[in-house]
Protein backbone atom coordinates (compact mmCIF):
# COMPACT_ATOMS: atom_id res chain seq x y z
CA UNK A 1 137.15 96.02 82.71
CA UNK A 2 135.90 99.85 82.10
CA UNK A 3 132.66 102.12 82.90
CA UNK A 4 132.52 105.48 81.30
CA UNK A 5 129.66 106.37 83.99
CA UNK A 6 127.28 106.52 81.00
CA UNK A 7 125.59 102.81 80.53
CA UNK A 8 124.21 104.03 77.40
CA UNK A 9 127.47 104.94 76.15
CA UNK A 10 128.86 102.00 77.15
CA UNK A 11 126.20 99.69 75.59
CA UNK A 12 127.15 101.88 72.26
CA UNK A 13 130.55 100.74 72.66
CA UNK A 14 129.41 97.04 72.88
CA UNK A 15 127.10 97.61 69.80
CA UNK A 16 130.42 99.10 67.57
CA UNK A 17 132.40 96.41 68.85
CA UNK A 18 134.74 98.67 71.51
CA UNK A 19 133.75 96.69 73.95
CA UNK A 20 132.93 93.23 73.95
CA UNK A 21 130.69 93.10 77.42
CA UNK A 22 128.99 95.18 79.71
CA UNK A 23 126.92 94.04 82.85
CA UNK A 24 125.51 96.40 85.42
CA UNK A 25 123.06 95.49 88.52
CA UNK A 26 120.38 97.60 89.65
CA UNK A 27 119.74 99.66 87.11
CA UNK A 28 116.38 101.71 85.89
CA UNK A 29 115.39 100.50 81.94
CA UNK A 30 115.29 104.16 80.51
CA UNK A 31 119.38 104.41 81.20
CA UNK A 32 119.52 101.14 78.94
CA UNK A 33 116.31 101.03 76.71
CA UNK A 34 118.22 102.51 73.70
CA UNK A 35 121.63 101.34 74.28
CA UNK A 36 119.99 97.35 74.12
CA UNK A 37 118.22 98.07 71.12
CA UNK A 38 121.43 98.79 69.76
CA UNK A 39 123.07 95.72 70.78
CA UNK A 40 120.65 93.48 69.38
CA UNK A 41 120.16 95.61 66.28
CA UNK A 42 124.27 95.13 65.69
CA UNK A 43 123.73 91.18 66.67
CA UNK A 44 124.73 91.43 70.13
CA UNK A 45 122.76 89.30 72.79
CA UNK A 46 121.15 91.45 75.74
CA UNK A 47 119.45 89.09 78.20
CA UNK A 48 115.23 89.76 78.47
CA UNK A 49 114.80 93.18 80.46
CA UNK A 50 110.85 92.24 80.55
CA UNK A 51 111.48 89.56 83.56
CA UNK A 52 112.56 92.04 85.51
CA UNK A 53 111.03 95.50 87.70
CA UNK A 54 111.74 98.48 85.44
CA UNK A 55 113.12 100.06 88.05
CA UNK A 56 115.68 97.31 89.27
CA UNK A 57 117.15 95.24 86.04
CA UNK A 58 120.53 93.27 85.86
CA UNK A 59 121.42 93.70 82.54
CA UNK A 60 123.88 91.43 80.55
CA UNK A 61 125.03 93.01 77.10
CA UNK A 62 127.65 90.90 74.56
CA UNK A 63 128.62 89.91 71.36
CA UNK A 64 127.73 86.78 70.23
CA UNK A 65 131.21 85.13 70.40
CA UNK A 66 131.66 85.81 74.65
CA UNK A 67 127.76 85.59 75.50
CA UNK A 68 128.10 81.90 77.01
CA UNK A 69 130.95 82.73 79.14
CA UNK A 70 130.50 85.95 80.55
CA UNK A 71 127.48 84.73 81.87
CA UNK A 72 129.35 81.99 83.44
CA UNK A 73 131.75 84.28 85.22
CA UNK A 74 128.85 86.61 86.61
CA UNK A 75 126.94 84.19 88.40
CA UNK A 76 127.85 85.54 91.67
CA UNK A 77 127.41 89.17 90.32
């Protein structure tokens, strides 16, 4: 598991394919507006940002293939 610090970067990384997840609690949307767009514009699966406060969002990024069970595994996260 890695963090660069940067969740932008990071969800670039999941959008090229360097890394194949990337979750992070409590976070405000303008550090991941772009990055998701990314995601989903490479065919990665970000989970809907809209349900929660802009200000406070869990955000689960992945490709396709790992989607199911990464979510699995963070249930307690």
């Amino acid at each position: 598991m890695r963090y660069t610090g940067c969740s932008a970067l990071d969800l670039a990384y999941v959008a090229a394919g360097r890394f194949d997840g990337f979750f992070h609690n409590d976070i405000n949307i303008w550090d991941v507006a772009a990055g998701s767009l990314m995601v989903r514009e490479a065919g990665g699966i970000v989970n809907d940002l809209n349900k929660f406060n802009n200000n406070a969002i869990n955000i689960r990024a992945s490709s396709d293939g790992i989607n199911d069970k990464m979510l699995r595994e963070l249930e307690n996260f």
